[in-house]
N, C-alpha and C. Protein backbone atom coordinates (compact mmCIF):
# COMPACT_ATOMS: atom_id res chain seq x y z
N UNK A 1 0.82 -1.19 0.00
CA UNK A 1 0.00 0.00 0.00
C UNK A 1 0.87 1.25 0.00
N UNK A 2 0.17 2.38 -0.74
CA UNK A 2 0.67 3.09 -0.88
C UNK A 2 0.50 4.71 0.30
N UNK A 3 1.31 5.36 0.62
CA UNK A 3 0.56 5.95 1.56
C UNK A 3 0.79 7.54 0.96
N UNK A 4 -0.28 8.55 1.28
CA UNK A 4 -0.34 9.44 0.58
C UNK A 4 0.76 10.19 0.29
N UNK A 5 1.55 10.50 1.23
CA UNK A 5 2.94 10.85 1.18
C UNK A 5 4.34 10.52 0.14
N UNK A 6 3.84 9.13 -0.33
CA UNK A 6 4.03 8.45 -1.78
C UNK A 6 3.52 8.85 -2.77
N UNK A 7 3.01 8.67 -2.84
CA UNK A 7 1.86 9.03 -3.72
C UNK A 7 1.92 10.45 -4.34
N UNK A 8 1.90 11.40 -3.30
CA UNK A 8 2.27 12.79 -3.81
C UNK A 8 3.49 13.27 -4.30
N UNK A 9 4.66 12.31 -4.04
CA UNK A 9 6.60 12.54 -3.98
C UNK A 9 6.40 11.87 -5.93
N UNK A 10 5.89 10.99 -6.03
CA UNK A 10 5.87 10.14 -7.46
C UNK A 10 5.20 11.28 -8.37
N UNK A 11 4.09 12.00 -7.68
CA UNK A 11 3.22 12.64 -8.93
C UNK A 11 3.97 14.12 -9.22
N UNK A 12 4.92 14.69 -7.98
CA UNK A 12 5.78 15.49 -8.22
C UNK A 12 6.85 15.37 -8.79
N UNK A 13 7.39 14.46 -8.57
CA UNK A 13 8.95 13.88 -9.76
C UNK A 13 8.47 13.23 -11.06
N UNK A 14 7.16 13.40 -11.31
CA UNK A 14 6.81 12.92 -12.79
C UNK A 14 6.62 14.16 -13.40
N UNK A 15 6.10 14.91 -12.77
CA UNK A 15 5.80 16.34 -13.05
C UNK A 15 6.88 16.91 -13.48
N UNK A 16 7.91 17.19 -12.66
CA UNK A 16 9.00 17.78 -12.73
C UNK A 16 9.57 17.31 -13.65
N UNK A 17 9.72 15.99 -14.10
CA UNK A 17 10.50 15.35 -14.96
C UNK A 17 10.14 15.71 -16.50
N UNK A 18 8.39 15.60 -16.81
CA UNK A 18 8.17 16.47 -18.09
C UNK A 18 8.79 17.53 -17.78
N UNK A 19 8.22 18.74 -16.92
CA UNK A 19 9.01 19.86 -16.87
C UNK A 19 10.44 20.23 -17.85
N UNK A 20 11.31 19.52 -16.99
CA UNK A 20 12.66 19.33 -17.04
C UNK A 20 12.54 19.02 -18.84
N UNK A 21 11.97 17.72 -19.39
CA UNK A 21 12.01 17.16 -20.36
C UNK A 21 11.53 18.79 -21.57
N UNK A 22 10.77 19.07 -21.02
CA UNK A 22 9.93 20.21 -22.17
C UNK A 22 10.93 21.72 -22.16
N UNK A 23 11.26 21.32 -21.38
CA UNK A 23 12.43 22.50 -21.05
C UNK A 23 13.75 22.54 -22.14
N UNK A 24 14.18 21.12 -22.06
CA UNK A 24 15.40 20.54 -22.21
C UNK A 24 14.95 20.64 -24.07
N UNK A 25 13.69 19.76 -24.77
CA UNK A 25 13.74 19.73 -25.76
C UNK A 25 13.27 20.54 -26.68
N UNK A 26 12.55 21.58 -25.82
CA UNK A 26 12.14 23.35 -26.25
C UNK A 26 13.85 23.95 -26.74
N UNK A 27 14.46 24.30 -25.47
CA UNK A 27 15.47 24.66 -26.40
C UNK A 27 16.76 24.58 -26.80
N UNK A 28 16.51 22.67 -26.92
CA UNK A 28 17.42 22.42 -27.97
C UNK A 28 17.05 22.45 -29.25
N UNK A 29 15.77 22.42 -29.25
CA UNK A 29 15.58 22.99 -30.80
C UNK A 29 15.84 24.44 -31.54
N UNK A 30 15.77 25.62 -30.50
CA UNK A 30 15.43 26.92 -30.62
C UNK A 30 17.01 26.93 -30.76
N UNK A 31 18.19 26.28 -29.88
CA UNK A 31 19.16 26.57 -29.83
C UNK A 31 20.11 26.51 -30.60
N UNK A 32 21.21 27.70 -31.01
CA UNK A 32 22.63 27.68 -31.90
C UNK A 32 23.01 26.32 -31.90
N UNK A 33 23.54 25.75 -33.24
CA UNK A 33 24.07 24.86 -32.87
C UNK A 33 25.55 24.98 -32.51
N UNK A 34 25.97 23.83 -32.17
CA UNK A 34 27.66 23.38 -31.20
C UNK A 34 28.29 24.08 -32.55
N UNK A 35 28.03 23.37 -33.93
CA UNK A 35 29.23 23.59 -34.58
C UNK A 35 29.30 25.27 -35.03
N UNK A 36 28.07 25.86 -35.03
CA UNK A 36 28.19 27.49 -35.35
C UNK A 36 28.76 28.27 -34.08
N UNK A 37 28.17 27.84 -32.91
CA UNK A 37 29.37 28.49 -31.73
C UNK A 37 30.56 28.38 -31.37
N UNK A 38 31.28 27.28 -31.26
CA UNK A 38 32.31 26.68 -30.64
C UNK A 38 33.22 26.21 -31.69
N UNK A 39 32.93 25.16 -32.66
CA UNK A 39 33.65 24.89 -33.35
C UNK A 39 34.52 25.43 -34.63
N UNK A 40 33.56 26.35 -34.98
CA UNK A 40 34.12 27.73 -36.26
C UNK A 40 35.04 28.55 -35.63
N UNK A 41 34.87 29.45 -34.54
CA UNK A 41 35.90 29.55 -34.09
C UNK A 41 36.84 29.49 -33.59
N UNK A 42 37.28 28.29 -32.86
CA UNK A 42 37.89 27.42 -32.49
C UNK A 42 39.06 27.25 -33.65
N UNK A 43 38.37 27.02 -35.05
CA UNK A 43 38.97 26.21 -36.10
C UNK A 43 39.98 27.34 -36.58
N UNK A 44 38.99 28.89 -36.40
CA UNK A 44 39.73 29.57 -37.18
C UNK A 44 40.86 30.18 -36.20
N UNK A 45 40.52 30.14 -34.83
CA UNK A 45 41.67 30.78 -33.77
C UNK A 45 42.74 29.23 -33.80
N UNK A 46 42.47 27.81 -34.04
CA UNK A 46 43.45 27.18 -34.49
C UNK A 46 44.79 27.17 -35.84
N UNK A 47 43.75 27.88 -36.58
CA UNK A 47 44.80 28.49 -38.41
C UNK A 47 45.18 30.09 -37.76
N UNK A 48 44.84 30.52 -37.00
CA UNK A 48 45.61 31.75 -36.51
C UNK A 48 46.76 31.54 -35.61
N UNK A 49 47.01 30.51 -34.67
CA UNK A 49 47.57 30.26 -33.95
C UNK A 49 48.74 29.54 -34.74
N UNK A 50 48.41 28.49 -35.81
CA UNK A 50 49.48 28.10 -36.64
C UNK A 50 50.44 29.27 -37.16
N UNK A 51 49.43 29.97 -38.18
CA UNK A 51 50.03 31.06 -38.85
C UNK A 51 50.79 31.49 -37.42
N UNK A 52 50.38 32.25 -36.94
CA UNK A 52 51.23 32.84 -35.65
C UNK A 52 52.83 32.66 -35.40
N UNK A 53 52.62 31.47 -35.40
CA UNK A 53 53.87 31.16 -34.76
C UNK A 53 54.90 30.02 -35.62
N UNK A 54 53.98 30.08 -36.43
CA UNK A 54 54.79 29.55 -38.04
C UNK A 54 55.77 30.82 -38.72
N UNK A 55 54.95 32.07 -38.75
CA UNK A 55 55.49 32.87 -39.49
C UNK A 55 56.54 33.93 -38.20
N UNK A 56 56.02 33.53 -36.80
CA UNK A 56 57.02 34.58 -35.63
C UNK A 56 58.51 33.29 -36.03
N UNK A 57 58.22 32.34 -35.97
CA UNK A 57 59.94 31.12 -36.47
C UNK A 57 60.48 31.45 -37.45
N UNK A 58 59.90 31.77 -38.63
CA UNK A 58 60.43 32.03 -39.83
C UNK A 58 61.39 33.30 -40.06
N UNK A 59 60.12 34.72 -39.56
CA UNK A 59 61.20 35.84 -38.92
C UNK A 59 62.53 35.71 -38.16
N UNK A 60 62.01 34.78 -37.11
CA UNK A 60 63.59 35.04 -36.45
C UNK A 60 64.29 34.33 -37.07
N UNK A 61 64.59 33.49 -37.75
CA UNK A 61 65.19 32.45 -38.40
C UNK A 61 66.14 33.50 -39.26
N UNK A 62 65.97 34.33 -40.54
CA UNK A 62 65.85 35.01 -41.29
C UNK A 62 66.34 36.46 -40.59
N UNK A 63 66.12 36.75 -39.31
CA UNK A 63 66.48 38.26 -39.10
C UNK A 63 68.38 37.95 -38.46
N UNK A 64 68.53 39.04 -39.23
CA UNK A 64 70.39 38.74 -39.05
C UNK A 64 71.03 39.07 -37.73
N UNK A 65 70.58 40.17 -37.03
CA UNK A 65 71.01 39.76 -35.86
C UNK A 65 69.95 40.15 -34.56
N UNK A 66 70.38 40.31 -33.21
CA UNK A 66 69.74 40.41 -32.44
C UNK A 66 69.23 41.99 -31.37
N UNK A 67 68.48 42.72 -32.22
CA UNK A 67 68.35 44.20 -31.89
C UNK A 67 66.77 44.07 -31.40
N UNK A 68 66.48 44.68 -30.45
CA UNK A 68 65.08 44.99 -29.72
C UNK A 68 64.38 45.41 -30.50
N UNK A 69 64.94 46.64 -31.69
CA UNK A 69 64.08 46.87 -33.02
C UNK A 69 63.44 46.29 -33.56
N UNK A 70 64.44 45.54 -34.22
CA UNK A 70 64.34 44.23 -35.13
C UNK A 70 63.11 43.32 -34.77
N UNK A 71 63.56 42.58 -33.12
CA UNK A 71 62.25 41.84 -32.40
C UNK A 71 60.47 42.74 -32.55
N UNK A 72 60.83 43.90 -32.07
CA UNK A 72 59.36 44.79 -32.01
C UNK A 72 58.46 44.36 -33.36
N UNK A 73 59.85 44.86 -34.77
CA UNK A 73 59.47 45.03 -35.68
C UNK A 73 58.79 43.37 -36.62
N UNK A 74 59.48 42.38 -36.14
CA UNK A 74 58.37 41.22 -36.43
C UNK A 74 57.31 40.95 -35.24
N UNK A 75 57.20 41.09 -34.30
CA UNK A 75 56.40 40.89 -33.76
C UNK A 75 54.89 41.95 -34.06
N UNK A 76 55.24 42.91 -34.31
CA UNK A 76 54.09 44.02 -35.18
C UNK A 76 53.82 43.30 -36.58
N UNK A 77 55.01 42.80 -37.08
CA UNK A 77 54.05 42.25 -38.70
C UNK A 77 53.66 40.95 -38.10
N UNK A 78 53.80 40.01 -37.30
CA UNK A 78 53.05 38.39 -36.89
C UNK A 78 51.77 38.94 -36.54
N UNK A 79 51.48 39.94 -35.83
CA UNK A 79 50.01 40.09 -35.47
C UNK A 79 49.39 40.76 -36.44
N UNK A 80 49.70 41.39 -37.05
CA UNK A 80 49.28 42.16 -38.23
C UNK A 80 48.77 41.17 -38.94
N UNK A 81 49.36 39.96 -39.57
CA UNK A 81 49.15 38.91 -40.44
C UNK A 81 48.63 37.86 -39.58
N UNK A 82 48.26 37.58 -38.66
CA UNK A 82 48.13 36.83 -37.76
C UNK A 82 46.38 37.26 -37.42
N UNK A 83 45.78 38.29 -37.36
CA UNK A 83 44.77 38.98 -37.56
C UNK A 83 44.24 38.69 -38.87
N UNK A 84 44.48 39.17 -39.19
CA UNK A 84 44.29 39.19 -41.15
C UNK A 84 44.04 37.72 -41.29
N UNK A 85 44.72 36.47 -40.87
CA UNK A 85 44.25 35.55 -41.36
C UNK A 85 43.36 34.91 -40.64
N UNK A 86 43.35 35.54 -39.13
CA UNK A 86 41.95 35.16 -38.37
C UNK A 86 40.81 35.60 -39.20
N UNK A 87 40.93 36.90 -39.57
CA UNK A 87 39.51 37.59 -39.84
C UNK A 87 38.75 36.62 -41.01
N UNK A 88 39.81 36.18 -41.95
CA UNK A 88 40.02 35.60 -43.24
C UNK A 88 39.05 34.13 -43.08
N UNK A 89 39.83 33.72 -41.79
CA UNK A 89 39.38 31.96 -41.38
C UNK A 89 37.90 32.39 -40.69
N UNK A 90 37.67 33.33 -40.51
CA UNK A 90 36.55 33.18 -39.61
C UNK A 90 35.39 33.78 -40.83
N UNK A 91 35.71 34.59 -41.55
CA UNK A 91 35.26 34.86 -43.11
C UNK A 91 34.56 33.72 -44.28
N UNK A 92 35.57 32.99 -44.20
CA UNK A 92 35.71 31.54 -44.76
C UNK A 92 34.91 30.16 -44.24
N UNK A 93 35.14 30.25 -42.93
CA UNK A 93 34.23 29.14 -42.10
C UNK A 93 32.82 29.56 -41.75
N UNK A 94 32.52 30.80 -42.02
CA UNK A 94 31.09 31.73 -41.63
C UNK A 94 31.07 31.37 -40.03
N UNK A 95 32.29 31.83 -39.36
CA UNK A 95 31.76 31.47 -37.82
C UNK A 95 30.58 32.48 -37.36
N UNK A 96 31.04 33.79 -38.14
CA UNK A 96 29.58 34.68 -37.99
C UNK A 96 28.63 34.92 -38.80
N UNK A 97 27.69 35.51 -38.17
CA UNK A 97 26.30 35.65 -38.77
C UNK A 97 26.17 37.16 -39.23
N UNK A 98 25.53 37.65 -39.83
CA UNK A 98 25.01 38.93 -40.29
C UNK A 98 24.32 39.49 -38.94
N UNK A 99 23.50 38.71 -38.32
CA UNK A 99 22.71 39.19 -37.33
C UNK A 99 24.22 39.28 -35.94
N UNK A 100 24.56 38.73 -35.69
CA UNK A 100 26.14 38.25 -35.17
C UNK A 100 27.23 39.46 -35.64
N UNK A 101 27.20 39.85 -36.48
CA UNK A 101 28.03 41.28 -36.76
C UNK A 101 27.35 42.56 -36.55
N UNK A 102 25.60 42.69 -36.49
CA UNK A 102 24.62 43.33 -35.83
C UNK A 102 24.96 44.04 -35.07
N UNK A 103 25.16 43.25 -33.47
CA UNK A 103 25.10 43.02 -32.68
C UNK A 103 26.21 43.75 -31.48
N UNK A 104 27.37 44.18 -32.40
CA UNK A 104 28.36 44.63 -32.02
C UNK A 104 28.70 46.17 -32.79
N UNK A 105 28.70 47.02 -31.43
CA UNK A 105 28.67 48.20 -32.03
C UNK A 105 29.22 48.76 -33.26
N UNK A 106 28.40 49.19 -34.31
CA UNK A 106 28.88 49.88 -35.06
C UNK A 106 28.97 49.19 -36.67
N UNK A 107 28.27 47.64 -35.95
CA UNK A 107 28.18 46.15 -37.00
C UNK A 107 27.21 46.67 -38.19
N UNK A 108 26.07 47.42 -37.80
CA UNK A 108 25.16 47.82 -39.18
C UNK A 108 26.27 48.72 -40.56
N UNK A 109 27.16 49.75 -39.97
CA UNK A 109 27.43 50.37 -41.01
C UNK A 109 28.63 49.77 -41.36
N UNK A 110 29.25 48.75 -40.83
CA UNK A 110 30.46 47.86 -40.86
C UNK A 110 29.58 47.15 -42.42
N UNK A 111 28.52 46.63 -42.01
CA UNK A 111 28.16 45.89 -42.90
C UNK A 111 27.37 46.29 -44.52
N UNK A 112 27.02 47.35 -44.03
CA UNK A 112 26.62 48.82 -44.94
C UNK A 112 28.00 48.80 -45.74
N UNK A 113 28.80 49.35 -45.21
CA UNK A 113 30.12 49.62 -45.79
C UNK A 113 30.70 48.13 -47.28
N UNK A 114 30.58 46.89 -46.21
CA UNK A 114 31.10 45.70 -47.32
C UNK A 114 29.99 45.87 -47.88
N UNK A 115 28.72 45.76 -48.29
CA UNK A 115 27.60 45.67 -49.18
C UNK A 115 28.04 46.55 -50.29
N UNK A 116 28.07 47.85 -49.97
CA UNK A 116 28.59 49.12 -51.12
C UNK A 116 29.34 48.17 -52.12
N UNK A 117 30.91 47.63 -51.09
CA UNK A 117 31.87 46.99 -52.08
C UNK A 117 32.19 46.23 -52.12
N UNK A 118 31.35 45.99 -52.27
CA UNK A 118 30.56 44.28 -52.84
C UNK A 118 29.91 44.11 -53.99
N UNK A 119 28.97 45.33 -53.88
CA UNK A 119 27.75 45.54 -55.45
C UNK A 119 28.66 46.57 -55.88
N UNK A 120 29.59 47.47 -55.75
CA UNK A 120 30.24 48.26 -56.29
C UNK A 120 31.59 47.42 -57.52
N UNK A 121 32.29 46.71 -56.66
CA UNK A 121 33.07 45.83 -57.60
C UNK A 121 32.02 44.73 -58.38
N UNK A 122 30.83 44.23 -57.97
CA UNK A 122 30.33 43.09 -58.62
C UNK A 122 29.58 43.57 -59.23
C-alpha cells in the first residue's frame, strides 16, 4: 500500500520530470548549434595560432642579428598577419552571422560599408 505521502513525492517527480524534459527539448531545438558556436571559431583561432607562430619562427630564423628593433618590428608584422588571417578563417568558415556582426557596435554600417563593395566591384 501506498501511503499518501508516496503518492504525492511520485506525482511530483513525474511532473518535474516532463518539466525538465519540455524545457530541455524546447530549447534544444530553438538553440545555436555546437558547430556554429564553438567549433568555427575554435577552427579559425586554431589556423591563426598556426600562422602565428609559423610565421614569428620564420622571422627570427631570417632576421640577421639580435636588436630589440628588429624583435618589435616582427612581432608588429606576426600580429598584423596573424589577424588578417583570423579575420580571413573566420570569413571563410562563416563562424559569424550577419545578425552576429549586428550586434556589435557599429556592425550595421560595418556591414553597410562591405555591401557598397561588394555591389560596387560586382
Amino acid at each position: 500500500m501506498f501511503h499518501i505521502r508516496q503518492i504525492i513525492t511520485r506525482i511530483a517527480k513525474a511532473s518535474f520530470q516532463k518539466e525538465i524534459e519540455k524545457m530541455y527539448y524546447h530549447n534544444y531545438e530553438n538553440s545555436p548549434k555546437l558547430k556554429a558556436i564553438i567549433i568555427r571559431p575554435v577552427l579559425s583561432a586554431m589556423m591563426m595560432g598556426v600562422v602565428t607562430w609559423g610565421s614569428y619562427r620564420f622571422f627570427m630564423l631570417i632576421q640577421p642579428n639580435d636588436s630589440r628593433l628588429q624583435d618589435l618590428l616582427v612581432v608588429i608584422i606576426v600580429i598584423i598577419l596573424s589577424a588578417l588571417v583570423y579575420v580571413a578563417a573566420v570569413i571563410k568558415t562563416k563562424a559569424f552571422t550577419k545578425e552576429d556582426l549586428e550586434m556589435i557596435p557599429k556592425g550595421k554600417a560595418f556591414i553597410d560599408r562591405i555591401n557598397k563593395k561588394v555591389h560596387k566591384n560586382g
